[in-house]
N, C-alpha and C. Protein backbone atom coordinates (compact mmCIF):
# COMPACT_ATOMS: atom_id res chain seq x y z
N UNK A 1 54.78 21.88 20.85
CA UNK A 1 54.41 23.08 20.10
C UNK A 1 53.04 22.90 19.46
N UNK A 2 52.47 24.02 19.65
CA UNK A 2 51.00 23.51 18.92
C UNK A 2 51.01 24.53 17.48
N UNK A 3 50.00 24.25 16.37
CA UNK A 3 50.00 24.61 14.94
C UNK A 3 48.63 24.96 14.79
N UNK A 4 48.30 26.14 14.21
CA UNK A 4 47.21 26.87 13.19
C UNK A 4 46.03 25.40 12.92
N UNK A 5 45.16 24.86 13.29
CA UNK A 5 44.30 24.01 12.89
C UNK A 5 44.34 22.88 13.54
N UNK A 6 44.95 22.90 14.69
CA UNK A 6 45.22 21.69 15.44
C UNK A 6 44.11 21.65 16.42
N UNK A 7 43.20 20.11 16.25
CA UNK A 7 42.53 20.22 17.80
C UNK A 7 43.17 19.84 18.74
N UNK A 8 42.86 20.79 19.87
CA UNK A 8 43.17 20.19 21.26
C UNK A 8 42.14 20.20 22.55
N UNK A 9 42.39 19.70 23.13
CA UNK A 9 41.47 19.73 24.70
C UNK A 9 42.44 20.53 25.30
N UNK A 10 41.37 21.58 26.21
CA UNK A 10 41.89 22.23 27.11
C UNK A 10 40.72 22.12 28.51
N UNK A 11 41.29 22.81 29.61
CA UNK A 11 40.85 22.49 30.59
C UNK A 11 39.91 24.01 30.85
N UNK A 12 39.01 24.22 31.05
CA UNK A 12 38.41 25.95 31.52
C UNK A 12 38.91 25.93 32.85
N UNK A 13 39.20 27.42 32.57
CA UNK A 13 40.11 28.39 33.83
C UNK A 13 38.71 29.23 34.01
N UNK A 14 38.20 29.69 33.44
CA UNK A 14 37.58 30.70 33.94
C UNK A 14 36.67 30.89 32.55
N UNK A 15 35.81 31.78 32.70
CA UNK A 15 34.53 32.20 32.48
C UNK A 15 33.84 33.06 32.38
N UNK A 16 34.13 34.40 31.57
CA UNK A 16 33.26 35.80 31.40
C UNK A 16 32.43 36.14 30.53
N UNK A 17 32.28 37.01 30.49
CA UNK A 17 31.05 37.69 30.24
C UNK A 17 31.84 37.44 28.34
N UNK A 18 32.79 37.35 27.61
CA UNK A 18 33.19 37.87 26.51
C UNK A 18 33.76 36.10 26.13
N UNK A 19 33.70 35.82 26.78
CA UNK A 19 34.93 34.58 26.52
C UNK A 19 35.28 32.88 27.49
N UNK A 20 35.99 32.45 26.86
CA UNK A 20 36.32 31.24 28.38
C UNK A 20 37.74 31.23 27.78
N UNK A 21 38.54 31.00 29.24
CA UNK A 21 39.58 30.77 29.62
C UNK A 21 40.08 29.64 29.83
N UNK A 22 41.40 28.94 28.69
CA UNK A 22 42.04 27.26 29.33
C UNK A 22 43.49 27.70 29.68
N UNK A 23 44.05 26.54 29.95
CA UNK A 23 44.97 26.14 30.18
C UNK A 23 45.01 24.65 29.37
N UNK A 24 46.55 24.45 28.98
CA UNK A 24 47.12 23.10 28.64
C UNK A 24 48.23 23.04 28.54
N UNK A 25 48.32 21.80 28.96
CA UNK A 25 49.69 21.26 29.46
C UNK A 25 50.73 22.52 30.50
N UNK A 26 49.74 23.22 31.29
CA UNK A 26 50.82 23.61 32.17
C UNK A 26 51.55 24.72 31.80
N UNK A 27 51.86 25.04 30.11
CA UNK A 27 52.24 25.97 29.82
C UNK A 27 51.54 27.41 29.27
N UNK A 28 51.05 26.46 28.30
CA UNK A 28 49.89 27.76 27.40
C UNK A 28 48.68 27.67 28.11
N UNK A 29 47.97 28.96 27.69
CA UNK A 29 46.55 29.26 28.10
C UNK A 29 46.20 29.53 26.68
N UNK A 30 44.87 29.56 26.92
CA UNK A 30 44.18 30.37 25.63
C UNK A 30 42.85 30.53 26.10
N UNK A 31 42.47 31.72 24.57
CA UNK A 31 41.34 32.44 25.20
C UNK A 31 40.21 31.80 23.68
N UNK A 32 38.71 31.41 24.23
CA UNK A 32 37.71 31.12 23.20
C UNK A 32 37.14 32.58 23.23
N UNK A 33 36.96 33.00 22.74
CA UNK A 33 36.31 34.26 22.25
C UNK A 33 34.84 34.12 22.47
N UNK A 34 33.89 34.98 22.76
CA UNK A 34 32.31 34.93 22.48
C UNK A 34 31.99 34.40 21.28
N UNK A 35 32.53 35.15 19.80
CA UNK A 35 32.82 34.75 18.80
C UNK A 35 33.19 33.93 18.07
N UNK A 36 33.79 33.15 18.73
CA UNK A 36 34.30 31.71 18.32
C UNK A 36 33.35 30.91 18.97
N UNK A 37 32.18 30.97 20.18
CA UNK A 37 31.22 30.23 20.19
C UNK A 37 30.29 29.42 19.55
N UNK A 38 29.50 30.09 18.71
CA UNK A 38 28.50 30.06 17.80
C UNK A 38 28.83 30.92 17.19
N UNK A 39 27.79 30.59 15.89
CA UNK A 39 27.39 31.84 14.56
C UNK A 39 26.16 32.25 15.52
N UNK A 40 24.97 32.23 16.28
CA UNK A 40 23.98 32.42 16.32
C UNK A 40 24.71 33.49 18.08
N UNK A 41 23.36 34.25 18.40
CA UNK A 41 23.87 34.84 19.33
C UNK A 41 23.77 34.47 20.99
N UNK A 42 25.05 34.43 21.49
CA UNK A 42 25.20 33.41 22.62
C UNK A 42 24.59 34.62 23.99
N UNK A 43 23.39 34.19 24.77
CA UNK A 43 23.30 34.73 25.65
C UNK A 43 23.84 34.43 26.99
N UNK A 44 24.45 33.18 26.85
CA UNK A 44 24.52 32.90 28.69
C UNK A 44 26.10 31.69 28.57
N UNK A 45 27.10 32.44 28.33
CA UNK A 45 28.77 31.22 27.96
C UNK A 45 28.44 30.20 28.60
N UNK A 46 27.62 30.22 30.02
CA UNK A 46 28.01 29.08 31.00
C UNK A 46 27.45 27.94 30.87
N UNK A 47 26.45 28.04 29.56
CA UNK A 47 25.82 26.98 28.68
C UNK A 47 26.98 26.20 27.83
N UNK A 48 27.58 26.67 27.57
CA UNK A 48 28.88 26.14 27.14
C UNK A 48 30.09 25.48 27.52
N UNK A 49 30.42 25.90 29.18
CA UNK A 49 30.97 25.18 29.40
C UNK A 49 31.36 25.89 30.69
N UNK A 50 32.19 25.33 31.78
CA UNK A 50 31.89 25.47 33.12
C UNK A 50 33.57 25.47 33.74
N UNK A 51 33.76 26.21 34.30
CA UNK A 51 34.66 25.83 35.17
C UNK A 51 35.30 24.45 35.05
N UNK A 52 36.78 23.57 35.45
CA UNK A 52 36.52 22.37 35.76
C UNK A 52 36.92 21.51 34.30
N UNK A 53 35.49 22.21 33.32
CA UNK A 53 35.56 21.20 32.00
C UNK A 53 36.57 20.79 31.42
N UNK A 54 36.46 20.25 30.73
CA UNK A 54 37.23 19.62 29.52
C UNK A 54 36.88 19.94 27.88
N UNK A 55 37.10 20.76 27.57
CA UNK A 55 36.75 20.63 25.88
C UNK A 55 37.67 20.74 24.67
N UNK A 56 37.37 20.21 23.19
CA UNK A 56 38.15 20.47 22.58
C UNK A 56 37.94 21.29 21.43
N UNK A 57 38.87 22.29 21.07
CA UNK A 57 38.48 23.39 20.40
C UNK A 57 39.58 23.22 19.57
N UNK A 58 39.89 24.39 18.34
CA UNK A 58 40.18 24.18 17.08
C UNK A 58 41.35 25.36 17.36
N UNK A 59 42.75 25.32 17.04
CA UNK A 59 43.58 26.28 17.15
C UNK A 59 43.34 27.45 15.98
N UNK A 60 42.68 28.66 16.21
CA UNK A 60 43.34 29.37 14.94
C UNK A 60 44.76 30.32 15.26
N UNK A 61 45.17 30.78 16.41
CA UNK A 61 46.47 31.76 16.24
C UNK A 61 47.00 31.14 17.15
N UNK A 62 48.78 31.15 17.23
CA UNK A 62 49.53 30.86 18.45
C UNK A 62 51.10 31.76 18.19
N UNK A 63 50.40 32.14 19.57
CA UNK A 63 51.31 33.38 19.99
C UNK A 63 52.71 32.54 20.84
N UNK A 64 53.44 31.61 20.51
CA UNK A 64 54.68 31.20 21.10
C UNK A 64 55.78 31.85 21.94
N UNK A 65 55.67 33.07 21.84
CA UNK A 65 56.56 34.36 22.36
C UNK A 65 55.76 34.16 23.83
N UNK A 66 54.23 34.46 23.82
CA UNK A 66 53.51 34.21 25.26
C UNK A 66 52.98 33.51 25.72
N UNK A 67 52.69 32.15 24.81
CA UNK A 67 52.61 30.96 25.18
C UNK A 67 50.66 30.58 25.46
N UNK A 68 50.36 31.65 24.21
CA UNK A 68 48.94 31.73 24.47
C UNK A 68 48.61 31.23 22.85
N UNK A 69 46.69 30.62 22.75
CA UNK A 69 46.42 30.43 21.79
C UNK A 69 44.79 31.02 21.67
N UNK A 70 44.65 31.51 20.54
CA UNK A 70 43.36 31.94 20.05
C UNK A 70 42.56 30.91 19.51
N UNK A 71 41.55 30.59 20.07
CA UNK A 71 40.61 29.39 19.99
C UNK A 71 39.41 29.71 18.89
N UNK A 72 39.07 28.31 18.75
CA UNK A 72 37.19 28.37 18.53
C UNK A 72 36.98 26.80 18.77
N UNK A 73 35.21 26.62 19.08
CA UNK A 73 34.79 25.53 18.62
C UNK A 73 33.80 25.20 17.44
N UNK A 74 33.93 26.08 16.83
CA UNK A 74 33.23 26.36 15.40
C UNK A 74 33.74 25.47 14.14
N UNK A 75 33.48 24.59 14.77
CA UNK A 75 34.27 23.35 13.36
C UNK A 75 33.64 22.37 12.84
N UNK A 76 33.24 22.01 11.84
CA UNK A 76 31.96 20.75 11.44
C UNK A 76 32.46 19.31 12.40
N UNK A 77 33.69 18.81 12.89
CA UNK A 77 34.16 17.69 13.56
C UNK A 77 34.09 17.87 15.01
N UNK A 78 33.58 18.82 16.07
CA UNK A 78 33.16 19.29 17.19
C UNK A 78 31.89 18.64 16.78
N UNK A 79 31.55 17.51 17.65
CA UNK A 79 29.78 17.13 18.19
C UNK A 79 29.47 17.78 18.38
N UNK A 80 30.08 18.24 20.07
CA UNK A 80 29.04 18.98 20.54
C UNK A 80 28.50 20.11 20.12
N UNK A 81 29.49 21.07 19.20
CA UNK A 81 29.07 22.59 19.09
C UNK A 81 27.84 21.83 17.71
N UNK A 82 28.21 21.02 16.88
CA UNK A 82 27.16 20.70 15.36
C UNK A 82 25.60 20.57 16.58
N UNK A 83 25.68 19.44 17.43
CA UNK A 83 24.54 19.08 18.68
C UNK A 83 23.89 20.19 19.21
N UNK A 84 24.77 21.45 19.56
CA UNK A 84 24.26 22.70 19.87
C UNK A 84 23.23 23.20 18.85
N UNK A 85 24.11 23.38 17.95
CA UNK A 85 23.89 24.79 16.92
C UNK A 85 22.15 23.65 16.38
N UNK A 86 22.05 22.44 16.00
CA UNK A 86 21.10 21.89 15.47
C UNK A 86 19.81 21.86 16.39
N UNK A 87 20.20 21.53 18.09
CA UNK A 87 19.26 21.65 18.68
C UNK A 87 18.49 23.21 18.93
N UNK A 88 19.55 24.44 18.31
CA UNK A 88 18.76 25.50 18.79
C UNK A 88 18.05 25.96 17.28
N UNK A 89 18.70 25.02 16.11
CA UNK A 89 17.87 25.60 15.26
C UNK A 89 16.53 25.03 15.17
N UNK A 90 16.24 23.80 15.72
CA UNK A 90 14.79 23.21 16.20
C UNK A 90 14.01 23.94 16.76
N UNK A 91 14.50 24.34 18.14
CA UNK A 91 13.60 25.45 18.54
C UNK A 91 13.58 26.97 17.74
N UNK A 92 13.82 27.38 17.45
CA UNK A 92 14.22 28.64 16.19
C UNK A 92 12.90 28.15 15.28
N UNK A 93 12.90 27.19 14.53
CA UNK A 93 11.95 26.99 13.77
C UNK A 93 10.54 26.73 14.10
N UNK A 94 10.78 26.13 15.74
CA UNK A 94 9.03 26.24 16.20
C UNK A 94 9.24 27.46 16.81
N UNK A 95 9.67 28.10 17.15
CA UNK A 95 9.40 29.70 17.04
C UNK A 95 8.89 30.68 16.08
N UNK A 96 9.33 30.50 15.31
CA UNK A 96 8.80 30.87 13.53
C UNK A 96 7.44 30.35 13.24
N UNK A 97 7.80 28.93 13.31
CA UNK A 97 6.15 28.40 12.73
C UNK A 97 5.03 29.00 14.13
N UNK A 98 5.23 28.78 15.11
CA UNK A 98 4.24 29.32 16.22
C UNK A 98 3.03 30.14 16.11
N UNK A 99 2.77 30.94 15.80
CA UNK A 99 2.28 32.25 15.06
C UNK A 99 1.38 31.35 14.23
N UNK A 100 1.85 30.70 13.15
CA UNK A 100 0.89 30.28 12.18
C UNK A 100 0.14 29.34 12.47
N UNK A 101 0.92 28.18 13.59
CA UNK A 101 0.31 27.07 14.33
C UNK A 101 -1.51 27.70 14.79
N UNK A 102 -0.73 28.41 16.21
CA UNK A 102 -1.95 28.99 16.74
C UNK A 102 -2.93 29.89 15.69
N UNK A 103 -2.59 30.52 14.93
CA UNK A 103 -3.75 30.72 13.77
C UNK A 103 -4.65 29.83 13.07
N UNK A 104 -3.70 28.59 12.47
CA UNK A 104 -4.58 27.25 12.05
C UNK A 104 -5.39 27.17 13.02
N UNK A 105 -5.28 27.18 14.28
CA UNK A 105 -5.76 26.34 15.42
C UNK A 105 -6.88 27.04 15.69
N UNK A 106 -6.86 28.06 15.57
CA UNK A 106 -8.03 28.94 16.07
C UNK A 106 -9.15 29.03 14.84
N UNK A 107 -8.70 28.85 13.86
CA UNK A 107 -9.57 28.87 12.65
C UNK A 107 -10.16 27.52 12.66
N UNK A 108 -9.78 26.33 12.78
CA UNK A 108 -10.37 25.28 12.71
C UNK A 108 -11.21 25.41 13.74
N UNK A 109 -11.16 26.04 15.12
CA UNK A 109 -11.91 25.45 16.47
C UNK A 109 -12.94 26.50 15.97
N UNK A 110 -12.76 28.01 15.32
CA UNK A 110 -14.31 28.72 14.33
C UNK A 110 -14.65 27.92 13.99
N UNK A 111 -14.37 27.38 12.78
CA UNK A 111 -15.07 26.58 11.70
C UNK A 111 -15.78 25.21 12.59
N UNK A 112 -15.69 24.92 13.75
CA UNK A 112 -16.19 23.82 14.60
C UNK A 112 -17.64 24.55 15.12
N UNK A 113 -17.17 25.56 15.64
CA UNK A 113 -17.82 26.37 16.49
C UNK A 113 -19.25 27.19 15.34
N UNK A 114 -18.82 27.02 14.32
CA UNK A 114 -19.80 27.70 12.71
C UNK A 114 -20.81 26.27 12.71
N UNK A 115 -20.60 25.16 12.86
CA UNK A 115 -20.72 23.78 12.14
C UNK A 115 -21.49 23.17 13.42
């Protein structure tokens, strides 16, 4: 029986446009939501995870009557999703600074070009 906050590994079934699909142990499936991906906005699931995989995600609902569970990997003890979310806020921030970079840059190569 699985419980409200339990991690588990599941296996991906499948892969859409909204969500990914497991299976475990043969009985239950469950569905990760788009939403339960990231906080930030996910353009492409299959960055996440593939057919085949293996991952482990965080139980929030279980439907026992159908033998299904409502997922996330949105949990501070998930590596990989903390590994995600940190590597895209790196790029996020040289995105931001960018703009100002190339402004410094162009003002110093004037002030070369004055001198």
């Amino acid at each position: 029986m699985y419980k409200e906050k339990q991690i588990v590994k599941g296996l991906v079934t499948g892969v859409t446009d909204y969500g990914i699909f497991l299976k475990f142990d043969g009985e239950y499936t469950g569905l990760l939501h788009i939403s339960e991906i990231s906080n930030k906005y996910v353009t492409d699931i299959n960055s996440y995870a593939k057919v085949g995989d293996y991952i482990f995600l965080k139980v929030l609902e279980v439907d026992n009557e159908n033998k299904h569970l409502k997922l996330t990997i949105k949990y501070k003890e998930n590596k990989k999703y903390v590994e995600i979310e940190e590597s895209k806020e790196g790029f996020t921030k040289l995105r931001e600074e960018l703009d100002n970079f190339i402004a410094l840059k162009k003002e110093e190569m004037n002030s070369r070009d004055i001198a």
